[in-house]
PDB file of N, CA and C in Angstrom:
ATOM      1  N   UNK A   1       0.851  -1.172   0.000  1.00  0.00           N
ATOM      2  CA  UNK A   1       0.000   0.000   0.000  1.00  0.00           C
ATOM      3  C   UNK A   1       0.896   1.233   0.000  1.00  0.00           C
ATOM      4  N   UNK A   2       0.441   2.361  -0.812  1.00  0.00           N
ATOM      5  CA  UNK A   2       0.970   3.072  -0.532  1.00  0.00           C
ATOM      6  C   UNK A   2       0.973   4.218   0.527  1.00  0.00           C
ATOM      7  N   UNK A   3       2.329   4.765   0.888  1.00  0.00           N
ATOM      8  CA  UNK A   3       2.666   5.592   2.004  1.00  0.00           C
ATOM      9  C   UNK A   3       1.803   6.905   2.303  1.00  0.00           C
ATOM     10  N   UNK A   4       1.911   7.427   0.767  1.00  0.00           N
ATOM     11  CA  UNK A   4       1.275   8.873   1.080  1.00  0.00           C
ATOM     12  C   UNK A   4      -0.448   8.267   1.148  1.00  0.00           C
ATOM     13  N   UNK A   5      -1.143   7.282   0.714  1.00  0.00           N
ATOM     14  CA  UNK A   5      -2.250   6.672   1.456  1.00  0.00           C
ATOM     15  C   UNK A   5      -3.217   6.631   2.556  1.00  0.00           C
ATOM     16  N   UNK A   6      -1.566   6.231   2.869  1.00  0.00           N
ATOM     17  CA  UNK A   6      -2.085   5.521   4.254  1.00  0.00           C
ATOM     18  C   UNK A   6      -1.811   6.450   5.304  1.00  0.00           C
ATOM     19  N   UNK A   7      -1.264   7.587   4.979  1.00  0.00           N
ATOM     20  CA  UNK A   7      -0.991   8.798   5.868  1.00  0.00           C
ATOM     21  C   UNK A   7      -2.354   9.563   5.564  1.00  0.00           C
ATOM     22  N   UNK A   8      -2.431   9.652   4.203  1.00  0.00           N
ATOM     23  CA  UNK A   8      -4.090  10.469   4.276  1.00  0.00           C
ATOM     24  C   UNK A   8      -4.977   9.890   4.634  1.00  0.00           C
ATOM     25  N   UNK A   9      -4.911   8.543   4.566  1.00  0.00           N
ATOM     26  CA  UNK A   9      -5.917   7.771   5.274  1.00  0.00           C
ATOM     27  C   UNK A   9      -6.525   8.019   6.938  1.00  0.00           C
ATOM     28  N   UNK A  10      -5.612   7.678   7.399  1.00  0.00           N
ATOM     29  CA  UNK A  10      -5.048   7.885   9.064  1.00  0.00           C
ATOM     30  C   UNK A  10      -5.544   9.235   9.302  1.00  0.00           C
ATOM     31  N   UNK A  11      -5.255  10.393   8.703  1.00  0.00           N
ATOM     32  CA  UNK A  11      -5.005  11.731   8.966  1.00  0.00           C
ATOM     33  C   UNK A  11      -6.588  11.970   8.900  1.00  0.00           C
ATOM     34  N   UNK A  12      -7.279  11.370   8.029  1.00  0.00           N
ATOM     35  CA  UNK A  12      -8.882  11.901   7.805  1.00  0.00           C
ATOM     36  C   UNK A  12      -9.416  11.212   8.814  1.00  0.00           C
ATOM     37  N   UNK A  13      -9.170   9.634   8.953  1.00  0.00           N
ATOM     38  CA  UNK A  13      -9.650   9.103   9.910  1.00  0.00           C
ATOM     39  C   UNK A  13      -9.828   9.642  11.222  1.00  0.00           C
ATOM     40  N   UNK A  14      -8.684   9.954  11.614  1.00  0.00           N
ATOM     41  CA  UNK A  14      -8.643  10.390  13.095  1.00  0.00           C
ATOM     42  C   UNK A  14      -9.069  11.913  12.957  1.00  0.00           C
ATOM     43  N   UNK A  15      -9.536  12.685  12.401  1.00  0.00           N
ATOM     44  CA  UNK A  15      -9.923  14.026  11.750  1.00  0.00           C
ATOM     45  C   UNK A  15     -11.599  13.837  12.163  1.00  0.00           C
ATOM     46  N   UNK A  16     -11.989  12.811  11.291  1.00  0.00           N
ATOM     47  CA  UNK A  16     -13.371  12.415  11.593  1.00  0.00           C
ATOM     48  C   UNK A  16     -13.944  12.007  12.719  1.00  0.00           C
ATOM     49  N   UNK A  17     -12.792  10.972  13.283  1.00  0.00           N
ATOM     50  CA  UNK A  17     -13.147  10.826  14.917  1.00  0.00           C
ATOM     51  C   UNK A  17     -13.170  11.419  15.949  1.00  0.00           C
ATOM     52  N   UNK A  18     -12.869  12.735  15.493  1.00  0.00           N
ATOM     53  CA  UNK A  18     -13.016  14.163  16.610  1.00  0.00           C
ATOM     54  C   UNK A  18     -11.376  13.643  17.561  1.00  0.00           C
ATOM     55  N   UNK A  19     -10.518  12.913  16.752  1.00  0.00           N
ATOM     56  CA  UNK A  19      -9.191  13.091  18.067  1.00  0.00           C
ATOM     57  C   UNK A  19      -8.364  13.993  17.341  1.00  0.00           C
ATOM     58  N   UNK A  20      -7.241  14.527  18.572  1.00  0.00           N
ATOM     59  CA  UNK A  20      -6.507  15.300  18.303  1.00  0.00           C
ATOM     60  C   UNK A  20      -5.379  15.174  18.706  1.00  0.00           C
ATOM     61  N   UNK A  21      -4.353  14.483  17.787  1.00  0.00           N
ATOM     62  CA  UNK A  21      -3.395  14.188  18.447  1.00  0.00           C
ATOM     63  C   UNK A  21      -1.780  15.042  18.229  1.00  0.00           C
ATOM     64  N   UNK A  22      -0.630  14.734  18.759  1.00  0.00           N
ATOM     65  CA  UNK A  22       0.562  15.547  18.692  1.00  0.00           C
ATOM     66  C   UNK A  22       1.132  14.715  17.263  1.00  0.00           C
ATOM     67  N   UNK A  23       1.587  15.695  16.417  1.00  0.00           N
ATOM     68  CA  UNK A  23       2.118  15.084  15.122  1.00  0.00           C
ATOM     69  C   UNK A  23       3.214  14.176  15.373  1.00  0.00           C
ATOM     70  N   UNK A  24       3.602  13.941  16.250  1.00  0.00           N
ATOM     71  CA  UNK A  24       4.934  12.055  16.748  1.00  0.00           C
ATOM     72  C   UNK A  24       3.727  11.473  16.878  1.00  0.00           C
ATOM     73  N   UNK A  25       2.533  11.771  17.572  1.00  0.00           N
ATOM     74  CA  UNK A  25       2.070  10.313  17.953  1.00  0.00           C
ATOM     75  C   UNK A  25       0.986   9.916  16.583  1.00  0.00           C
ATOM     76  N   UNK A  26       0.574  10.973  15.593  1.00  0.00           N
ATOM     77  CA  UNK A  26      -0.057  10.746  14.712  1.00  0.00           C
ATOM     78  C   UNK A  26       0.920  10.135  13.466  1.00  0.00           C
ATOM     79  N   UNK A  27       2.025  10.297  13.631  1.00  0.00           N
ATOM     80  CA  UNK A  27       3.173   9.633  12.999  1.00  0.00           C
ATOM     81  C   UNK A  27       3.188   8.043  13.461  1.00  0.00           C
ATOM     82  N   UNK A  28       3.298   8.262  14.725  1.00  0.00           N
ATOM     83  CA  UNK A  28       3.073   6.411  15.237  1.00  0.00           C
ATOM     84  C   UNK A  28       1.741   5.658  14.671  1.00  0.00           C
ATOM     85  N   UNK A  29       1.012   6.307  14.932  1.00  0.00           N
ATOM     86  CA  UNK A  29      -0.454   5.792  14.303  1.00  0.00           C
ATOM     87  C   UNK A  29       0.018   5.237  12.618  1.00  0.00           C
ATOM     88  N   UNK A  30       0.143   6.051  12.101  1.00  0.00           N
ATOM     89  CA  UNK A  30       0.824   6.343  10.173  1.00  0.00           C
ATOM     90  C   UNK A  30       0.986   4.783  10.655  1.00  0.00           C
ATOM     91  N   UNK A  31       2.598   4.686  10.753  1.00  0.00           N
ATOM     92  CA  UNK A  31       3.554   3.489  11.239  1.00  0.00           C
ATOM     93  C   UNK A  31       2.582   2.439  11.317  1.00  0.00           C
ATOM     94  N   UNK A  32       1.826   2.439  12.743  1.00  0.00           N
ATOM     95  CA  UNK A  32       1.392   1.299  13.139  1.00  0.00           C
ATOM     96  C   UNK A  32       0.269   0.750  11.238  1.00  0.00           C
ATOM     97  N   UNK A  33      -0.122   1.166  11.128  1.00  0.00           N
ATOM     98  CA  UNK A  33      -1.069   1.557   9.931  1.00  0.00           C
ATOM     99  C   UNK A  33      -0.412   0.261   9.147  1.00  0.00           C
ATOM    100  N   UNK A  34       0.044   1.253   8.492  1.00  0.00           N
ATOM    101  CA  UNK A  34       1.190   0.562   7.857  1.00  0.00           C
ATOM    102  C   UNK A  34       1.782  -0.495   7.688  1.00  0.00           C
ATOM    103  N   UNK A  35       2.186  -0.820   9.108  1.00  0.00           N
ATOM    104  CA  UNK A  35       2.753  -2.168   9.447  1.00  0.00           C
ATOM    105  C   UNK A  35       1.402  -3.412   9.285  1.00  0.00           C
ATOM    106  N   UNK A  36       0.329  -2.837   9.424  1.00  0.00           N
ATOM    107  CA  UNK A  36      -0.767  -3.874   9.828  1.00  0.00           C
ATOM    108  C   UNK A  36      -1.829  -3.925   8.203  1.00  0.00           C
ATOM    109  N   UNK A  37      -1.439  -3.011   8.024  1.00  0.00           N
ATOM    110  CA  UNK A  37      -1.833  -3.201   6.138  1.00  0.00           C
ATOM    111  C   UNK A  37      -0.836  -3.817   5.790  1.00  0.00           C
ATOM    112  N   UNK A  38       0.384  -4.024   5.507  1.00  0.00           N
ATOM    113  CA  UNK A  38       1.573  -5.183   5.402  1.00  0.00           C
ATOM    114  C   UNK A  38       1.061  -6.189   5.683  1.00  0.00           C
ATOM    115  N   UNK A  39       0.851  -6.582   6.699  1.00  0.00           N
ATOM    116  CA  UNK A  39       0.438  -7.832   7.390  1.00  0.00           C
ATOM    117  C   UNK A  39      -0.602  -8.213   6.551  1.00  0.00           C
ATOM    118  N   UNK A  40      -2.018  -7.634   6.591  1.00  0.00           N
ATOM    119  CA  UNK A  40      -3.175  -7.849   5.663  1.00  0.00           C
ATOM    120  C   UNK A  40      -2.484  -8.241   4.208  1.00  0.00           C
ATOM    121  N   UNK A  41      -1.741  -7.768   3.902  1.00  0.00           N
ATOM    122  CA  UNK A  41      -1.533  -7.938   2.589  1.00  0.00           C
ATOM    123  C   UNK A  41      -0.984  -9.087   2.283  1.00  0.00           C
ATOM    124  N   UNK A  42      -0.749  -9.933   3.064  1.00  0.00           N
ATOM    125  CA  UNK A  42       0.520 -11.220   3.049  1.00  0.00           C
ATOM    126  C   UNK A  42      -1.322 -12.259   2.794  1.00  0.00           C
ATOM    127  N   UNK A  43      -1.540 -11.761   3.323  1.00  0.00           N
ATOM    128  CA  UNK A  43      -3.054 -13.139   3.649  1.00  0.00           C
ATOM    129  C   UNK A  43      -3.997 -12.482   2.521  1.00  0.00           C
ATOM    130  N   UNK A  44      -4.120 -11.306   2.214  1.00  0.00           N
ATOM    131  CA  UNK A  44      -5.094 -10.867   1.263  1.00  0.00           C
ATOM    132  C   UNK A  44      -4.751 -11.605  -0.352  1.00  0.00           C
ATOM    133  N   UNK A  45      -3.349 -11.280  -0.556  1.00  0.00           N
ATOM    134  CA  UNK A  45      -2.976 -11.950  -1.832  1.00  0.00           C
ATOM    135  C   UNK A  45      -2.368 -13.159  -1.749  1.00  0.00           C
ATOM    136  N   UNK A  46      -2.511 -14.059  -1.150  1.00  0.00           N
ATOM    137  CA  UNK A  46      -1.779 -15.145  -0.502  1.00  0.00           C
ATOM    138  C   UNK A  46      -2.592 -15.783  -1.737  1.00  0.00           C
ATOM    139  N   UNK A  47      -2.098 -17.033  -2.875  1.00  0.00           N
ATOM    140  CA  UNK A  47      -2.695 -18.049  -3.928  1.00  0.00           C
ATOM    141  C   UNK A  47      -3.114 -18.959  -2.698  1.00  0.00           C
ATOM    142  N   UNK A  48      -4.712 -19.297  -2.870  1.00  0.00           N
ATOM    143  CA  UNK A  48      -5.067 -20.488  -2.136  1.00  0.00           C
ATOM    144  C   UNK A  48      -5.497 -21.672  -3.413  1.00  0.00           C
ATOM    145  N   UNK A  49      -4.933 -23.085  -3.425  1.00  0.00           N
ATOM    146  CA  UNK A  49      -4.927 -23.782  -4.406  1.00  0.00           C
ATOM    147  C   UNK A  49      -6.712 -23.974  -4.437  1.00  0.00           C
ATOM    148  N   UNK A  50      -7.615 -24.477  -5.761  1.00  0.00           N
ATOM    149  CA  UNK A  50      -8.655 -24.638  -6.209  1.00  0.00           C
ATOM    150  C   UNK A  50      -9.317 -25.731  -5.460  1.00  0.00           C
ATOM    151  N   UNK A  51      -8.560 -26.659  -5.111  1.00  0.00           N
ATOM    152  CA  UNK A  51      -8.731 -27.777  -4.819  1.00  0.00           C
ATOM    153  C   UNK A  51      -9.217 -27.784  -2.594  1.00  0.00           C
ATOM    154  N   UNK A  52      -8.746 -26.613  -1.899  1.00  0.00           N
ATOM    155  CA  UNK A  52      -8.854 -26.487  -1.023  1.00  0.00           C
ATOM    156  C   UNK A  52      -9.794 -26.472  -0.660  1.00  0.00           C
ATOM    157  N   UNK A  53     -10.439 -27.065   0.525  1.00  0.00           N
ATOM    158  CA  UNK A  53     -11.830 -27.625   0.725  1.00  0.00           C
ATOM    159  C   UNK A  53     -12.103 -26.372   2.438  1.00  0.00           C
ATOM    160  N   UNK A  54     -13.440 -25.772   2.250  1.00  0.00           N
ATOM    161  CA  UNK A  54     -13.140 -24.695   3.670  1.00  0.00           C
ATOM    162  C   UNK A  54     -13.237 -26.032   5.231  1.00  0.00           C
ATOM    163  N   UNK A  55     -13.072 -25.161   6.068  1.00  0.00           N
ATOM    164  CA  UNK A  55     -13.443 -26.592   7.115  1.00  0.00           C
ATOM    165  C   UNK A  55     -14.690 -26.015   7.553  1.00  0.00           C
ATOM    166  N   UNK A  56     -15.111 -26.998   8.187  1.00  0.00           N
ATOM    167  CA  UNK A  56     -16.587 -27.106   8.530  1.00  0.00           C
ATOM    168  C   UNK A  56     -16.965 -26.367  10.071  1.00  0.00           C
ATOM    169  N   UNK A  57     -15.359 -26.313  10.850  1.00  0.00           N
ATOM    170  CA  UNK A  57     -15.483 -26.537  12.489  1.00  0.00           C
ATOM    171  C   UNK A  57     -14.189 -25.672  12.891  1.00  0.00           C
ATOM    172  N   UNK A  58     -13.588 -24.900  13.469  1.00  0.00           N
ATOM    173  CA  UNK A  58     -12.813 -24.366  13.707  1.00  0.00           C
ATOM    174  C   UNK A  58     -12.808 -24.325  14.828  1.00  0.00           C
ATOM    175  N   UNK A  59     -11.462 -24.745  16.018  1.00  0.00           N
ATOM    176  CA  UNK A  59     -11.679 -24.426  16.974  1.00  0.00           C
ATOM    177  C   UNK A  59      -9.865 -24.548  17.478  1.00  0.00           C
ATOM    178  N   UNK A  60      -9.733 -23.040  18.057  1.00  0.00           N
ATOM    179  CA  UNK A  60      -8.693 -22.223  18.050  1.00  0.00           C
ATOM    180  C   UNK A  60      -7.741 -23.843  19.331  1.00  0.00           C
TER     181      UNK A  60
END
Protein backbone atom coordinates (compact mmCIF):
# COMPACT_ATOMS: atom_id res chain seq x y z
CA UNK A 1 0.00 0.00 0.00
CA UNK A 2 0.97 3.07 -0.53
CA UNK A 3 2.67 5.59 2.00
CA UNK A 4 1.28 8.87 1.08
CA UNK A 5 -2.25 6.67 1.46
CA UNK A 6 -2.08 5.52 4.25
CA UNK A 7 -0.99 8.80 5.87
CA UNK A 8 -4.09 10.47 4.28
CA UNK A 9 -5.92 7.77 5.27
CA UNK A 10 -5.05 7.88 9.06
CA UNK A 11 -5.00 11.73 8.97
CA UNK A 12 -8.88 11.90 7.80
CA UNK A 13 -9.65 9.10 9.91
CA UNK A 14 -8.64 10.39 13.09
CA UNK A 15 -9.92 14.03 11.75
CA UNK A 16 -13.37 12.41 11.59
CA UNK A 17 -13.15 10.83 14.92
CA UNK A 18 -13.02 14.16 16.61
CA UNK A 19 -9.19 13.09 18.07
CA UNK A 20 -6.51 15.30 18.30
CA UNK A 21 -3.40 14.19 18.45
CA UNK A 22 0.56 15.55 18.69
CA UNK A 23 2.12 15.08 15.12
CA UNK A 24 4.93 12.05 16.75
CA UNK A 25 2.07 10.31 17.95
CA UNK A 26 -0.06 10.75 14.71
CA UNK A 27 3.17 9.63 13.00
CA UNK A 28 3.07 6.41 15.24
CA UNK A 29 -0.45 5.79 14.30
CA UNK A 30 0.82 6.34 10.17
CA UNK A 31 3.55 3.49 11.24
CA UNK A 32 1.39 1.30 13.14
CA UNK A 33 -1.07 1.56 9.93
CA UNK A 34 1.19 0.56 7.86
CA UNK A 35 2.75 -2.17 9.45
CA UNK A 36 -0.77 -3.87 9.83
CA UNK A 37 -1.83 -3.20 6.14
CA UNK A 38 1.57 -5.18 5.40
CA UNK A 39 0.44 -7.83 7.39
CA UNK A 40 -3.18 -7.85 5.66
CA UNK A 41 -1.53 -7.94 2.59
CA UNK A 42 0.52 -11.22 3.05
CA UNK A 43 -3.05 -13.14 3.65
CA UNK A 44 -5.09 -10.87 1.26
CA UNK A 45 -2.98 -11.95 -1.83
CA UNK A 46 -1.78 -15.14 -0.50
CA UNK A 47 -2.69 -18.05 -3.93
CA UNK A 48 -5.07 -20.49 -2.14
CA UNK A 49 -4.93 -23.78 -4.41
CA UNK A 50 -8.65 -24.64 -6.21
CA UNK A 51 -8.73 -27.78 -4.82
CA UNK A 52 -8.85 -26.49 -1.02
CA UNK A 53 -11.83 -27.63 0.73
CA UNK A 54 -13.14 -24.69 3.67
CA UNK A 55 -13.44 -26.59 7.11
CA UNK A 56 -16.59 -27.11 8.53
CA UNK A 57 -15.48 -26.54 12.49
CA UNK A 58 -12.81 -24.37 13.71
CA UNK A 59 -11.68 -24.43 16.97
CA UNK A 60 -8.69 -22.22 18.05
Amino acid sequence: MDPTIVEAYVRQALELAGYTLAPAEVDAVVAEFGRIAAIADLFANADLPLELEPITLFRP
